[in-house]
C-alpha atoms as a PDB file:
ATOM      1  CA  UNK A   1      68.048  55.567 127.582  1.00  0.00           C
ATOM      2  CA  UNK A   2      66.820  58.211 130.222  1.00  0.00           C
ATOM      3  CA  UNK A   3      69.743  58.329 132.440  1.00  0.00           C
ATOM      4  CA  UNK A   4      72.314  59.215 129.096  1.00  0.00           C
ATOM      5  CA  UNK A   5      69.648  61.633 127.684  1.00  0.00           C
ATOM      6  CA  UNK A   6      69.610  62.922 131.388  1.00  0.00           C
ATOM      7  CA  UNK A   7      73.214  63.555 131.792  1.00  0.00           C
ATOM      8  CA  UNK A   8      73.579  65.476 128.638  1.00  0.00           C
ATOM      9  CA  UNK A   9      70.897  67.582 128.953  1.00  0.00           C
ATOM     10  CA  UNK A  10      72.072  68.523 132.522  1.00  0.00           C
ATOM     11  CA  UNK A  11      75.719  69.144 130.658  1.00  0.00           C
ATOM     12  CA  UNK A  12      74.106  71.201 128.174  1.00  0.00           C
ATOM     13  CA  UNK A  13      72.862  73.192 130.877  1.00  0.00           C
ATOM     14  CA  UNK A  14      75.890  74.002 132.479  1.00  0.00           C
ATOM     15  CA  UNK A  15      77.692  74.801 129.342  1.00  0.00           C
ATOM     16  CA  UNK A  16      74.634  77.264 129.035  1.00  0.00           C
ATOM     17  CA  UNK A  17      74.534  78.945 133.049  1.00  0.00           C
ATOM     18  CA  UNK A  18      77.992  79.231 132.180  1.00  0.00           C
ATOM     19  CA  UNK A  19      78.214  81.519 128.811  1.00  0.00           C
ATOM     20  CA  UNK A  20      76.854  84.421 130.849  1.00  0.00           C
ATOM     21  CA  UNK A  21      79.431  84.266 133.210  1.00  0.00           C
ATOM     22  CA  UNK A  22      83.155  84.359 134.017  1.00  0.00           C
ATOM     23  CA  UNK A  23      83.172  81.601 136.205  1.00  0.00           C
ATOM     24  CA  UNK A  24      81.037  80.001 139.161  1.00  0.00           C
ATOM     25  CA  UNK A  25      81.613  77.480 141.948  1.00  0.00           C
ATOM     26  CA  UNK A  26      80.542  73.774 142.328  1.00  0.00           C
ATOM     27  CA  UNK A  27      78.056  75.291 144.586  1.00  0.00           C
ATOM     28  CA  UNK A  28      76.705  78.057 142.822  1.00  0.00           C
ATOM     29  CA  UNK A  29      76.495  75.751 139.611  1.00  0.00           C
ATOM     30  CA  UNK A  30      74.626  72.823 141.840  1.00  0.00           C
ATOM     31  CA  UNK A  31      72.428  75.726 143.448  1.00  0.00           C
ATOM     32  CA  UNK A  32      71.042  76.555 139.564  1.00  0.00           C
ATOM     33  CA  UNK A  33      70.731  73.171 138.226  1.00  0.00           C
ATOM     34  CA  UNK A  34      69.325  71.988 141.747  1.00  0.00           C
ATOM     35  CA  UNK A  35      71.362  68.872 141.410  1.00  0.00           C
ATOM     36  CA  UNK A  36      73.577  67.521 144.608  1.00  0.00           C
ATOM     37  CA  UNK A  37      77.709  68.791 144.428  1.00  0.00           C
ATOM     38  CA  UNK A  38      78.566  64.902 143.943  1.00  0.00           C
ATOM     39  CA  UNK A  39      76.294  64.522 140.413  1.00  0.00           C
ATOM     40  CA  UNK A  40      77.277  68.245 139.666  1.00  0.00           C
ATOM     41  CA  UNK A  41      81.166  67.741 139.944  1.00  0.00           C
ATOM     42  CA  UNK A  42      81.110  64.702 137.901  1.00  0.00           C
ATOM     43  CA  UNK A  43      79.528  66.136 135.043  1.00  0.00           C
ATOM     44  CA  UNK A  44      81.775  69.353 135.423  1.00  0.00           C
ATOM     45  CA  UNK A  45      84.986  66.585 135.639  1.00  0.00           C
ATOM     46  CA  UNK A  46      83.852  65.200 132.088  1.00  0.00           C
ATOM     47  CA  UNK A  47      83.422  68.496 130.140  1.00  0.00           C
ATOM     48  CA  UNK A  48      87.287  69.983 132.208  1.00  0.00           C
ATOM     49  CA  UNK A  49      88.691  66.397 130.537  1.00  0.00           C
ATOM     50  CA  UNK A  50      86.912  67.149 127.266  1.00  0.00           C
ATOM     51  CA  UNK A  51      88.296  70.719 127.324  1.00  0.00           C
ATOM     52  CA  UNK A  52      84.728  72.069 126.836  1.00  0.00           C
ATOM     53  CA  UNK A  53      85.307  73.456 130.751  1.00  0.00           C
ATOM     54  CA  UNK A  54      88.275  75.076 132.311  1.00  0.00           C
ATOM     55  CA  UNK A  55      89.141  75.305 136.333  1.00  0.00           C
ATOM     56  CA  UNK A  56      90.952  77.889 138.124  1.00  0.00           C
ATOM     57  CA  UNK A  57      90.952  79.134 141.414  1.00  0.00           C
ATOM     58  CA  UNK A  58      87.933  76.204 142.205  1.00  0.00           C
ATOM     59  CA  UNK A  59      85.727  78.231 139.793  1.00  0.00           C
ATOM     60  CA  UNK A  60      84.391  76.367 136.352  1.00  0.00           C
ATOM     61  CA  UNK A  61      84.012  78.905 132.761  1.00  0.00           C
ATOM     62  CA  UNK A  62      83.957  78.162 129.444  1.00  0.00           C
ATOM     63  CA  UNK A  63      86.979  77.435 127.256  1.00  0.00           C
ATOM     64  CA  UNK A  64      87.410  79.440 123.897  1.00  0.00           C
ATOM     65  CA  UNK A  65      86.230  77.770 120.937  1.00  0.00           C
ATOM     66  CA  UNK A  66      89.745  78.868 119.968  1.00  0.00           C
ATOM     67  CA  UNK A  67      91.190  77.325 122.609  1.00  0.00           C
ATOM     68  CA  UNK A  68      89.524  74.106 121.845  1.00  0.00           C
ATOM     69  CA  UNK A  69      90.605  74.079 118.274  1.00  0.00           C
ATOM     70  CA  UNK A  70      94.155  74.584 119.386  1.00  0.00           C
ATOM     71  CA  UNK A  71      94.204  71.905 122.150  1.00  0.00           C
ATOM     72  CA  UNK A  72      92.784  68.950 119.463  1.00  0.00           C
ATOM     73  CA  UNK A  73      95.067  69.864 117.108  1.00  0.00           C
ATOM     74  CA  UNK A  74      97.981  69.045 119.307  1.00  0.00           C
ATOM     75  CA  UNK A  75      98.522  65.081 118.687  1.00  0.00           C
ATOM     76  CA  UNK A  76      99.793  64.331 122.455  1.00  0.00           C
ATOM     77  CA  UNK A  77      97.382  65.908 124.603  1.00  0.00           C
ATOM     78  CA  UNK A  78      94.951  63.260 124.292  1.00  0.00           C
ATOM     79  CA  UNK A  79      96.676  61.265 126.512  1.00  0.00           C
ATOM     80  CA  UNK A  80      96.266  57.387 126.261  1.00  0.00           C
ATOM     81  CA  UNK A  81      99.279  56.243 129.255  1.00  0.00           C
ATOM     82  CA  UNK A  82      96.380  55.398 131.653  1.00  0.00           C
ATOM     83  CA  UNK A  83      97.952  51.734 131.906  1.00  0.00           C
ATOM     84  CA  UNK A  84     101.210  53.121 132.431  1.00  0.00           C
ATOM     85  CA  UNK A  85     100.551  55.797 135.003  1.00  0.00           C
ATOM     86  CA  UNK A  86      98.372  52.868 136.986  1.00  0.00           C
ATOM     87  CA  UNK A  87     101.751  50.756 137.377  1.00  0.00           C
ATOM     88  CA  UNK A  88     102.680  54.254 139.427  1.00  0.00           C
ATOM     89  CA  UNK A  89      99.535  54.463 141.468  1.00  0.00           C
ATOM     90  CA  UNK A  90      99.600  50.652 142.475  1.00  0.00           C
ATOM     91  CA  UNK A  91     103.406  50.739 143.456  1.00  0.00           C
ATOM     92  CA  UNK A  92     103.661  54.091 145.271  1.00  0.00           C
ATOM     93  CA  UNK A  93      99.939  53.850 146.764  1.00  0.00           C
ATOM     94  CA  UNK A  94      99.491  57.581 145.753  1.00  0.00           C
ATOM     95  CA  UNK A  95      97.453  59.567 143.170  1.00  0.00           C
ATOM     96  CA  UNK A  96      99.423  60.322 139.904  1.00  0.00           C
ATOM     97  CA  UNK A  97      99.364  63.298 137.126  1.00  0.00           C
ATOM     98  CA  UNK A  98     100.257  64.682 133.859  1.00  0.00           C
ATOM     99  CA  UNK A  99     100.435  68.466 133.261  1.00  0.00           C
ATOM    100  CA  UNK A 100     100.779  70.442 130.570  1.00  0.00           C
ATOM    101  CA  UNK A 101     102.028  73.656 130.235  1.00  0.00           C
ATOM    102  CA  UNK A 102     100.286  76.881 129.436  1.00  0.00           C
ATOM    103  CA  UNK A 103     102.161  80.400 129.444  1.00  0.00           C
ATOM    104  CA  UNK A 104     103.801  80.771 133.107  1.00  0.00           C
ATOM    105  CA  UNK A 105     101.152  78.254 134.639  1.00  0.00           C
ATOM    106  CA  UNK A 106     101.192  74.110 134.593  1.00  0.00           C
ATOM    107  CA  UNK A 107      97.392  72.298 133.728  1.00  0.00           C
ATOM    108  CA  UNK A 108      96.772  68.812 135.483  1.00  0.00           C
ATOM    109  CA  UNK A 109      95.565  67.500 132.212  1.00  0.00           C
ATOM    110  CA  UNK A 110      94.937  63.737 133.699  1.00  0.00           C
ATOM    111  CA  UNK A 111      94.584  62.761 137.208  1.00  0.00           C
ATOM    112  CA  UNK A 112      95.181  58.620 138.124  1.00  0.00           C
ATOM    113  CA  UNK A 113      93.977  58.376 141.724  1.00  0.00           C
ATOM    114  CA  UNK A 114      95.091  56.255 143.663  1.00  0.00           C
ATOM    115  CA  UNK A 115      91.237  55.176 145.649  1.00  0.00           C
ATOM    116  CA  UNK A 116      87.987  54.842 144.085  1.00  0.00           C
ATOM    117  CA  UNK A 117      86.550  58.201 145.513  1.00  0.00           C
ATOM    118  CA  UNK A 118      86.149  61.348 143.541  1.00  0.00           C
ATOM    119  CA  UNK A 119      87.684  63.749 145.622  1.00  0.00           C
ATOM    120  CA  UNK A 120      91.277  63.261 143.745  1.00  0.00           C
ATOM    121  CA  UNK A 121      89.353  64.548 140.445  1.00  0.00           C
ATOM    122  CA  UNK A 122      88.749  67.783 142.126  1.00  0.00           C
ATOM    123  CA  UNK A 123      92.037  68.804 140.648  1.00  0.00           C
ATOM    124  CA  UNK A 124      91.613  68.295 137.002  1.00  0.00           C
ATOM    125  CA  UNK A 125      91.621  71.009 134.918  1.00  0.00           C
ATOM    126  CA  UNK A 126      93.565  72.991 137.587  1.00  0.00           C
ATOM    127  CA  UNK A 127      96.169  75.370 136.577  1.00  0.00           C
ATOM    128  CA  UNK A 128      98.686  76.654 138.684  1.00  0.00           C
ATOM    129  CA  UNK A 129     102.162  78.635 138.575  1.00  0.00           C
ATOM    130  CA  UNK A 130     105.005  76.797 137.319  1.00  0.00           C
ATOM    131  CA  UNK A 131     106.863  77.918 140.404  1.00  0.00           C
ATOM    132  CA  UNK A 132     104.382  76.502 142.693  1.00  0.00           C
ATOM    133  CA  UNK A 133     104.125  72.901 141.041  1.00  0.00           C
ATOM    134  CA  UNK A 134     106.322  70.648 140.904  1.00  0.00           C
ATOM    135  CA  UNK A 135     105.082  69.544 137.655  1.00  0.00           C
ATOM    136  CA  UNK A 136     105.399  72.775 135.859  1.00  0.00           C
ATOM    137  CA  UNK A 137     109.440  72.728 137.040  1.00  0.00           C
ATOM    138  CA  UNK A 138     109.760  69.400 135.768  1.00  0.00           C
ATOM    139  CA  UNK A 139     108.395  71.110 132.716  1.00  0.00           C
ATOM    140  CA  UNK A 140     110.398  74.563 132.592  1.00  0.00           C
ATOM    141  CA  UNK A 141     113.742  72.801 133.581  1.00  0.00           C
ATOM    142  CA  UNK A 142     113.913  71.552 130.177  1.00  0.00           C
ATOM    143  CA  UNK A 143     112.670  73.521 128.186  1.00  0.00           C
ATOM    144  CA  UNK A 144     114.989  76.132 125.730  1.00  0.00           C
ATOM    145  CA  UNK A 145     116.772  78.758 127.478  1.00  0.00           C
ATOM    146  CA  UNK A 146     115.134  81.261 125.797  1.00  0.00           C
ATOM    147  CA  UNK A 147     111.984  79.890 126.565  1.00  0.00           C
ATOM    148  CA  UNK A 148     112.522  79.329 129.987  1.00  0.00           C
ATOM    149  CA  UNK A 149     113.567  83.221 130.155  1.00  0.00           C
ATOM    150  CA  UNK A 150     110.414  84.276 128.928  1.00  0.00           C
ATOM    151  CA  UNK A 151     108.019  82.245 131.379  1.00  0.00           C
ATOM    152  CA  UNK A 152     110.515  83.753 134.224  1.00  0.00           C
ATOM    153  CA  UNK A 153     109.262  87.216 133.176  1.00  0.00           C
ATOM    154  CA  UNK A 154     106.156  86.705 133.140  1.00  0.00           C
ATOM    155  CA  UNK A 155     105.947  84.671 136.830  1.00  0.00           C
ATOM    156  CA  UNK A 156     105.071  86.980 139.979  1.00  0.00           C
ATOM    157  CA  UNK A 157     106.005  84.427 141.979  1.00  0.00           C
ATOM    158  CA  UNK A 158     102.985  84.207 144.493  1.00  0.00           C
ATOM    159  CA  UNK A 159     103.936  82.895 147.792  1.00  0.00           C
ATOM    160  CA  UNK A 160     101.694  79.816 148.995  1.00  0.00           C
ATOM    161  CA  UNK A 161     103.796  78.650 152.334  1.00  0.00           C
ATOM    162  CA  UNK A 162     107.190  79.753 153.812  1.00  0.00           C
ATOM    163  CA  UNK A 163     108.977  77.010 151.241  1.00  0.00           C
ATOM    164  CA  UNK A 164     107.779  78.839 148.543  1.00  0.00           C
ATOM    165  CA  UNK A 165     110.440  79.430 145.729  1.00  0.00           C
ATOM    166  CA  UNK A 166     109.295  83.604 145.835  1.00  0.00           C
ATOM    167  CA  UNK A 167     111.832  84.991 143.470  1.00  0.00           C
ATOM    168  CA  UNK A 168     113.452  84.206 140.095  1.00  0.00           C
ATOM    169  CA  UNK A 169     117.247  83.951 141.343  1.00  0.00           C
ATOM    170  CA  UNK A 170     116.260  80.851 143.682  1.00  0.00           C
ATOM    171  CA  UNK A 171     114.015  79.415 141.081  1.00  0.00           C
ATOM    172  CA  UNK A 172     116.585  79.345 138.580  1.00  0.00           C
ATOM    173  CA  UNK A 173     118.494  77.776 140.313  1.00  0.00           C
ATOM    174  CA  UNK A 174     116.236  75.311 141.531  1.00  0.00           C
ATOM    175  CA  UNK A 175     115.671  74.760 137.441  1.00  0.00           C
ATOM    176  CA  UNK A 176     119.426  73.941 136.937  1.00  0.00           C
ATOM    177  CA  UNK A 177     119.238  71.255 139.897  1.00  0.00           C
ATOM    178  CA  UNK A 178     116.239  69.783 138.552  1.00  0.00           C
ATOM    179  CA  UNK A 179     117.893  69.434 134.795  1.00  0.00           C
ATOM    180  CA  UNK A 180     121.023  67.481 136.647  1.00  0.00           C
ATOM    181  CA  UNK A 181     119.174  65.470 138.479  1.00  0.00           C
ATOM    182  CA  UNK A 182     116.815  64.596 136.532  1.00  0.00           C
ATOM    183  CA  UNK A 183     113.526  65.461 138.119  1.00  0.00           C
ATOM    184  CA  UNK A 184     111.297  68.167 140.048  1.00  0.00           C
ATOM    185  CA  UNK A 185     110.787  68.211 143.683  1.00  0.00           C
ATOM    186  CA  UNK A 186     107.741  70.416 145.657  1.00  0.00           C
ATOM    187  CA  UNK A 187     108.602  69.871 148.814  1.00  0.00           C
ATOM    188  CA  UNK A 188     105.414  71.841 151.083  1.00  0.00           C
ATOM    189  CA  UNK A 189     106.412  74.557 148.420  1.00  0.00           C
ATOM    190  CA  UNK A 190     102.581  74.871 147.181  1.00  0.00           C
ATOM    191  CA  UNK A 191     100.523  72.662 150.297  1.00  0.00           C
ATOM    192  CA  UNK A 192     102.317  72.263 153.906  1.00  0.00           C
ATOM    193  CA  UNK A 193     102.327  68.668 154.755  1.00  0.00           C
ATOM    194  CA  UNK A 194     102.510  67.744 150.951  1.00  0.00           C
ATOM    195  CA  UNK A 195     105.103  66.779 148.886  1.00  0.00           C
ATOM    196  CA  UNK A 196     105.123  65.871 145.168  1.00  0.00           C
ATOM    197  CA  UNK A 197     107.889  64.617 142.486  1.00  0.00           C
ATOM    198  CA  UNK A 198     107.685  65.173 139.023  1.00  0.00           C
ATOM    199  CA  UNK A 199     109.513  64.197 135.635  1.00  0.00           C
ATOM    200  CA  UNK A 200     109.376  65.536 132.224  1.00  0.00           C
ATOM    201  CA  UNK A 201     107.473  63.792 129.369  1.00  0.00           C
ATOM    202  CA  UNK A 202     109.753  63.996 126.361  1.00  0.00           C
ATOM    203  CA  UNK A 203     108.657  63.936 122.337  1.00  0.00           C
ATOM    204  CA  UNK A 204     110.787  64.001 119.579  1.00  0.00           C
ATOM    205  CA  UNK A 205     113.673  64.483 122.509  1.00  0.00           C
ATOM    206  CA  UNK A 206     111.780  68.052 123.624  1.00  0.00           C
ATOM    207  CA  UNK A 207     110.007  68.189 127.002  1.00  0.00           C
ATOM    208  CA  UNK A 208     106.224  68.036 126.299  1.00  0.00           C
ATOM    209  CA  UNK A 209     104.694  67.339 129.828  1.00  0.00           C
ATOM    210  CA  UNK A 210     105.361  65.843 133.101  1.00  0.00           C
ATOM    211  CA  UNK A 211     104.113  63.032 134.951  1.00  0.00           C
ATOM    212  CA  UNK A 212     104.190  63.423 138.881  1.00  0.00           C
ATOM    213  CA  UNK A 213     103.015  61.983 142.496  1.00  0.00           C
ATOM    214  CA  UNK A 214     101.487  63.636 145.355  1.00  0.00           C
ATOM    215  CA  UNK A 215     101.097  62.652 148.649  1.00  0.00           C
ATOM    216  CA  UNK A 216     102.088  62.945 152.522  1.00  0.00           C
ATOM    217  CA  UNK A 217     105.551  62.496 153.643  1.00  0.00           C
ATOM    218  CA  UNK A 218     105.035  58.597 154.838  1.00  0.00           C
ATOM    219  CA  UNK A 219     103.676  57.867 151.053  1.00  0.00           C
ATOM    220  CA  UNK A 220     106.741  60.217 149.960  1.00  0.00           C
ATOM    221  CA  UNK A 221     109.413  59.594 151.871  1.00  0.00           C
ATOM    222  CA  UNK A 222     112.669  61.709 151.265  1.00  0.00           C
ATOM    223  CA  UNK A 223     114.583  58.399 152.127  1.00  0.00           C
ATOM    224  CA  UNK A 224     113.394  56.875 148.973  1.00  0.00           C
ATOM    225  CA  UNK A 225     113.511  60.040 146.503  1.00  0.00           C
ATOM    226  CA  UNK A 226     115.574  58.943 144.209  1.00  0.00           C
ATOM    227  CA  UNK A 227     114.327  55.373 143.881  1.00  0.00           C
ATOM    228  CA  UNK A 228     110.808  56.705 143.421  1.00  0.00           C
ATOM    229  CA  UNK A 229     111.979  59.331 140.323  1.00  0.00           C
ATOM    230  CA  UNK A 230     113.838  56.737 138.874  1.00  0.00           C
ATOM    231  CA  UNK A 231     110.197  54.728 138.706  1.00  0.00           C
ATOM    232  CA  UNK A 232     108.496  58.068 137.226  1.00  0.00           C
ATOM    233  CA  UNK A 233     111.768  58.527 134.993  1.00  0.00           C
ATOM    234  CA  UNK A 234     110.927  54.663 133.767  1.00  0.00           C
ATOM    235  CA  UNK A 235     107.295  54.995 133.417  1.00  0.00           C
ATOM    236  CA  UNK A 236     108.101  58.643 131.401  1.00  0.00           C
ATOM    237  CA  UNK A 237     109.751  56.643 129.039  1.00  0.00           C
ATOM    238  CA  UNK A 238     107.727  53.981 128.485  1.00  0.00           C
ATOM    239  CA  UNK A 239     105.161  56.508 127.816  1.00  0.00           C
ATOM    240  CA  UNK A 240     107.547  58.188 125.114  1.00  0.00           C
ATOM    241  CA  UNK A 241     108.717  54.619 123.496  1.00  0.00           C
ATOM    242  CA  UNK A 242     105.176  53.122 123.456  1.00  0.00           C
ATOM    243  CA  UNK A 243     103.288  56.318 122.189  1.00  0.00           C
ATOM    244  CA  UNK A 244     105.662  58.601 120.337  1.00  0.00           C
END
């Protein structure tokens, strides 16, 4: 089987470039393998969803072995809703995702696109502010107070566009709207021209993860908000009743 023995010596490889560094780019990584980006990024896709990898800021490094330990000890982050989160992508025509989070930052932790193409992968493993996701809010809405107090302290509450929820009164109260209603809007607060909706992902009735939608405005209309959270509110439950 030359093409299996292939692909995991070429993963062994970049599991090795990588242990000598704090991070490189799908470039810099295909430039030292001499493999093409396409070959390169699918083999760097497997080893983020195997939590061998982790991505930030578009560069690839090594997770702790610690880390590792810790993440398959946890019984629901090897997520198995794939069938549910399709019902999603084939309604709504847009790419679907569950986050986790991890201190003051969300991690796209699956990624259902919504086309064939590999492009949508490029954000798995990605971890980004809770106040700049609309995932991570549909995380940190429901969370304890006291929890929620303590990832406000430690946010610096970066500024990505002029939407931006930049400081911890307005996010706060963002949270409490989000907790009423139900579920998490980013409306061009992290990507102008993008807007995504997001629900939490409950276990034993405390928030574990949410499951969002991404797209432009005419695959997210605002007209048809609420109809499309009460889908992802549906589907968030199924995903509770069928595999906690």
């Amino acid at each position: 089987m030359p093409n299996s023995a292939s692909t995991l010596r070429n993963g062994l490889k970049i599991l090795e470039i990588l242990k000598s560094t704090s991070g490189l780019r799908l470039t810099e990584i295909s430039q030292q393998l001499g493999l093409n980006k396409t070959t390169v990024f699918r083999l760097l896709s497997t080893l983020v969803e195997l939590n061998y990898l982790k991505k930030i800021d578009n560069k690839y490094s090594l997770v702790h072995q610690t880390d590792i330990t810790n993440q398959y000890n946890d019984p629901y982050l090897n997520w198995v809703a794939i069938p549910v989160s399709k019902n999603i992508t084939n309604k709504f025509q847009t790419t679907a995702f569950i986050g986790i989070l991890r201190g003051k930052d969300v991690v796209i932790t699956q990624v259902f696109p919504a086309n064939q193409g590999f492009d949508e992968f490029k954000v798995l493993g990605n971890v980004t502010p809770v106040n700049l996701s609309a995932l991570g809010k549909g995380i940190v809405a429901f969370l304890p107070q006291d929890e929620q107090t303590n990832i406000l302290k430690q946010l610096n509450f970066d500024i990505a566009t002029k939407y931006t929820l930049s400081d911890q009164l307005t996010f706060q109260q963002n949270l409490k709207i989000i907790a009423q209603q139900g579920y998490a809007l980013d409306d061009e607060e992290s990507t102008i021209g993008i807007r995504c909706l997001a629900v939490p992902i409950f276990r034993n009735q405390r928030v574990i993860a949410a499951l969002g939608i991404s797209g432009t405005f005419d695959k997210i209309p605002r007209g048809k908000l609420k109809q499309m959270a009460h889908e992802l509110i549906s589907c968030s439950r199924e995903i509770t009743n069928e595999f906690f």
